[in-house]
C-alpha atoms as a PDB file:
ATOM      1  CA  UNK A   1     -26.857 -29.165  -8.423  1.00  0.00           C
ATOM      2  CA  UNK A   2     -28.627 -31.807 -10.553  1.00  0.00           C
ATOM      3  CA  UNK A   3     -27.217 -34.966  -8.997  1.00  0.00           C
ATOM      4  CA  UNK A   4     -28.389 -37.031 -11.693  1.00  0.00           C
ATOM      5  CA  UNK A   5     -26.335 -35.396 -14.260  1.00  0.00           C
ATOM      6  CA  UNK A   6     -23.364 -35.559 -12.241  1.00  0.00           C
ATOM      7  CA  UNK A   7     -23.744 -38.901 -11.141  1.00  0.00           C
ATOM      8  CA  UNK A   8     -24.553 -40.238 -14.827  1.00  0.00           C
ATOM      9  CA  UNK A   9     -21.158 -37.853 -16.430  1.00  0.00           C
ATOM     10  CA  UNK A  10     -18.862 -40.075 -13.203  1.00  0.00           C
ATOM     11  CA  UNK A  11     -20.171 -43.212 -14.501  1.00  0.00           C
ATOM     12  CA  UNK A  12     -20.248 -42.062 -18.520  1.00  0.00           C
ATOM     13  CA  UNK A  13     -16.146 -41.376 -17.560  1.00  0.00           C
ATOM     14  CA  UNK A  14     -15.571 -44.674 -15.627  1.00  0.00           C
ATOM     15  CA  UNK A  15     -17.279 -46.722 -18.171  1.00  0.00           C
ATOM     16  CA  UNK A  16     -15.035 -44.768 -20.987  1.00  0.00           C
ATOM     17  CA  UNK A  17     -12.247 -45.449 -19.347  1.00  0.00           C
ATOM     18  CA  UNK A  18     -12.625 -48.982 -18.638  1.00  0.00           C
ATOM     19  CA  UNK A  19     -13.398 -49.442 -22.520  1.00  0.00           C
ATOM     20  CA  UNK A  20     -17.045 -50.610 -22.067  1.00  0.00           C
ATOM     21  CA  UNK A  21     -19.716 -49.980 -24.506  1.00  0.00           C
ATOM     22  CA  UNK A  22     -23.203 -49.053 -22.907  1.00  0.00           C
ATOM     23  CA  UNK A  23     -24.443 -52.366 -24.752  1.00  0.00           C
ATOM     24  CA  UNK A  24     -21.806 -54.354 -22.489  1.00  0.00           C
ATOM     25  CA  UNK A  25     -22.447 -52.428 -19.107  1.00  0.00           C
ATOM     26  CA  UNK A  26     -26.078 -52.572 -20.165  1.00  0.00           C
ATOM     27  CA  UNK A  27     -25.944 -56.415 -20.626  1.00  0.00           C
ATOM     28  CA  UNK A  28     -23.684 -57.367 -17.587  1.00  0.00           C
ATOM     29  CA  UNK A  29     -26.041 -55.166 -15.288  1.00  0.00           C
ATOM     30  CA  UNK A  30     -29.342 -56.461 -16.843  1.00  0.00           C
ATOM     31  CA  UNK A  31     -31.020 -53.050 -18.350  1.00  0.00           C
ATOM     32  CA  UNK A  32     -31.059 -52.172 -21.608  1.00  0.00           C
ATOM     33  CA  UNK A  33     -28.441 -49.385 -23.263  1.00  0.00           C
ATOM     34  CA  UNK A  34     -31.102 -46.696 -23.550  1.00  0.00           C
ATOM     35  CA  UNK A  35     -31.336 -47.293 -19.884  1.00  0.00           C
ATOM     36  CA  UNK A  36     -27.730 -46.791 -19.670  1.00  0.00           C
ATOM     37  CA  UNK A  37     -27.799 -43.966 -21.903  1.00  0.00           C
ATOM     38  CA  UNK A  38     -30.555 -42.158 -19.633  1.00  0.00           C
ATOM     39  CA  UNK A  39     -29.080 -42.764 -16.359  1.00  0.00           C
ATOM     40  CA  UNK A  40     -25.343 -41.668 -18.343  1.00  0.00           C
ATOM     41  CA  UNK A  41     -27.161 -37.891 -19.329  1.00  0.00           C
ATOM     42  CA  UNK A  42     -29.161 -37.809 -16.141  1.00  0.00           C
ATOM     43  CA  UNK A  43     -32.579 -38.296 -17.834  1.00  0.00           C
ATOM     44  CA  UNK A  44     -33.302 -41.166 -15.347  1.00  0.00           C
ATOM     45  CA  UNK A  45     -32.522 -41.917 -11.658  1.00  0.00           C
ATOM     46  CA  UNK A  46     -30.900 -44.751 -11.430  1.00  0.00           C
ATOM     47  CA  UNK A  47     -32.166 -47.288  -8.678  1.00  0.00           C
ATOM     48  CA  UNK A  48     -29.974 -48.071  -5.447  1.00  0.00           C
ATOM     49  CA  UNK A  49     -30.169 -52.229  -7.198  1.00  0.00           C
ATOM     50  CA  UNK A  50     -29.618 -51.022 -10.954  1.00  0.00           C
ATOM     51  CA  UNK A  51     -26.481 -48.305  -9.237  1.00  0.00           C
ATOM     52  CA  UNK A  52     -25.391 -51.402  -7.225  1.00  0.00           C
ATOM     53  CA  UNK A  53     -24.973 -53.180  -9.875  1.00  0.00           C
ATOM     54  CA  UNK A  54     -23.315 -50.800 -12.160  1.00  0.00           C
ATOM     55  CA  UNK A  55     -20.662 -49.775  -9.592  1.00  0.00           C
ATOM     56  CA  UNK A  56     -20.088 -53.744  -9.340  1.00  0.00           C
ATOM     57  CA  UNK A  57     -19.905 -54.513 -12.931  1.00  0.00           C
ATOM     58  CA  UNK A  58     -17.463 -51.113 -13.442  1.00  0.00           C
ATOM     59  CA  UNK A  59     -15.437 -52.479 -10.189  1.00  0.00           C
ATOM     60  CA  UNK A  60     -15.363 -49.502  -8.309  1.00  0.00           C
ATOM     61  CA  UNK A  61     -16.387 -48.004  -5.349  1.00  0.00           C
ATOM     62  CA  UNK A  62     -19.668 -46.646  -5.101  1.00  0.00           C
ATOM     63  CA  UNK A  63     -18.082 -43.096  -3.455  1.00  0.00           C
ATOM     64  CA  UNK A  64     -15.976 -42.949  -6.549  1.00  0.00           C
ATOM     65  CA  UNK A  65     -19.295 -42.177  -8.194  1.00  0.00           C
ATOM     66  CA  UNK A  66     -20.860 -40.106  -6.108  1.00  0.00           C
ATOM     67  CA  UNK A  67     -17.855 -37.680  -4.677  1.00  0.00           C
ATOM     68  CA  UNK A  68     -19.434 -34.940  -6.468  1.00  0.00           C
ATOM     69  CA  UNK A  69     -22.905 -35.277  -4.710  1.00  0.00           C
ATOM     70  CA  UNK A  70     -21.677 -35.731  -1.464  1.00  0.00           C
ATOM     71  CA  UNK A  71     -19.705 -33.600   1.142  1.00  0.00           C
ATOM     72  CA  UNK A  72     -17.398 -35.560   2.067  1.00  0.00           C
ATOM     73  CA  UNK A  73     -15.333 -35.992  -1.023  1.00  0.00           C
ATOM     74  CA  UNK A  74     -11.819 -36.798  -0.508  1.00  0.00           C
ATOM     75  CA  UNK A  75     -11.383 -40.667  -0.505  1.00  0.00           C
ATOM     76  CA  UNK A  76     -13.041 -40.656  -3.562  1.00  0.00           C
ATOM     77  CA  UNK A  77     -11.036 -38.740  -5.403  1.00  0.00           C
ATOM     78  CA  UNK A  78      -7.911 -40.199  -4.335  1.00  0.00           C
ATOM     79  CA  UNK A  79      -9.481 -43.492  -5.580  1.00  0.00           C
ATOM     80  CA  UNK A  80     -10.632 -41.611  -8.780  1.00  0.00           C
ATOM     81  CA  UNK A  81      -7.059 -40.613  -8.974  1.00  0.00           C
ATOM     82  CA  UNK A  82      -5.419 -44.094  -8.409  1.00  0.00           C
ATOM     83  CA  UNK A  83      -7.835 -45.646 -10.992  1.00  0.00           C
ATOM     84  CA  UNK A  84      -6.631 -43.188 -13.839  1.00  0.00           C
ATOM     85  CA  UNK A  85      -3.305 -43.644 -13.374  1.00  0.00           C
ATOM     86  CA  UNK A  86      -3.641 -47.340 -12.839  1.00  0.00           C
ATOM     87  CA  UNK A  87      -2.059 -48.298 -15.884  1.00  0.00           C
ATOM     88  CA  UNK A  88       0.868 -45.717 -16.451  1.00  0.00           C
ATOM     89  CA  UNK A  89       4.499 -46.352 -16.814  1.00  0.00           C
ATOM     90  CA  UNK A  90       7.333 -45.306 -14.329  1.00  0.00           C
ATOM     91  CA  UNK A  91       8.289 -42.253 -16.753  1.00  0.00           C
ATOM     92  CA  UNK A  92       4.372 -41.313 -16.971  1.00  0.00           C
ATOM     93  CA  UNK A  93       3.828 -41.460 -12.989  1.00  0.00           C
ATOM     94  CA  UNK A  94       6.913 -39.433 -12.493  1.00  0.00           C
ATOM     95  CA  UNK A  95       5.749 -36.576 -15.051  1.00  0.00           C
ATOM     96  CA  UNK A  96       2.058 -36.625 -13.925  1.00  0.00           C
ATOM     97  CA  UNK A  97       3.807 -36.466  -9.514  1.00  0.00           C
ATOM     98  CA  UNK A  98       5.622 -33.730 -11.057  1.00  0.00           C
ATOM     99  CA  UNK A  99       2.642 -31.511 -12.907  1.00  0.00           C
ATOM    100  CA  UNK A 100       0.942 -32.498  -9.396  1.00  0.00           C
ATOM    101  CA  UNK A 101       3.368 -30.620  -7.557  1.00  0.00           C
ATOM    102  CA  UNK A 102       3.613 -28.320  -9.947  1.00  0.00           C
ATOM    103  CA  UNK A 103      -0.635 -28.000  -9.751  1.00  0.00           C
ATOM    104  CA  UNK A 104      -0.476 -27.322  -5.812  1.00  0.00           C
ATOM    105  CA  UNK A 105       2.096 -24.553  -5.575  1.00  0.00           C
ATOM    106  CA  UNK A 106      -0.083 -23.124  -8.000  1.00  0.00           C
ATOM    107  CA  UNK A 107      -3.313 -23.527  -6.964  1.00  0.00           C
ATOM    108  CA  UNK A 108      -2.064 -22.282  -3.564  1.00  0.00           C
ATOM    109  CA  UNK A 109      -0.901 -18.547  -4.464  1.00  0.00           C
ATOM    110  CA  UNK A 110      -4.147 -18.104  -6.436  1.00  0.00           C
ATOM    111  CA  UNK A 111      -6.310 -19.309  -3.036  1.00  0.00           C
END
């Protein structure tokens, strides 16, 4: 597993989501976009300061991020989980508990 490329894709979705150009995480974190843009495709490894930072300016916690590269992977993506559907209505956390449900019974006769 290239844990750079994974690691770059969690923070490419986070920053999506939270509306943020890579000029304006680049800016708030003190790199430039290219930077951004590398560490985002996995070209670069990102530094522990430059990943501090990023996971600071993106306010989120740093396991969010790195669930994928890491065993223990659970807490992570029940906070991964909670942040997307931080901003849904009643009716749209109702439908997604239901498809949820829905997604387990599934995924359980297949396994």
């Amino acid at each position: 597993m290239e844990y750079e490329k994974v690691l770059g894709a969690h923070i490419k979705d986070i920053r999506k989501r939270r509306n943020m150009t890579q000029e304006i995480l680049a800016e708030l974190v003190g790199v430039t976009s290219q930077h951004i843009s590398n560490i985002e495709t996995g070209k670069t490894k990102v530094s522990l300061s430059t990943f501090i930072k990023i996971v600071n300016e993106l306010n989120i916690p740093p396991e969010m991020v790195l669930a994928e590269c890491m065993k223990i992977e659970t807490p992570a993506l029940k906070n991964e989980i909670m942040d997307i559907i931080q901003d849904c209505s009643q009716k749209e956390l109702k439908i997604i508990a239901e498809i949820i449900e829905s997604s387990k019974v599934i995924l359980r006769k297949i396994s």
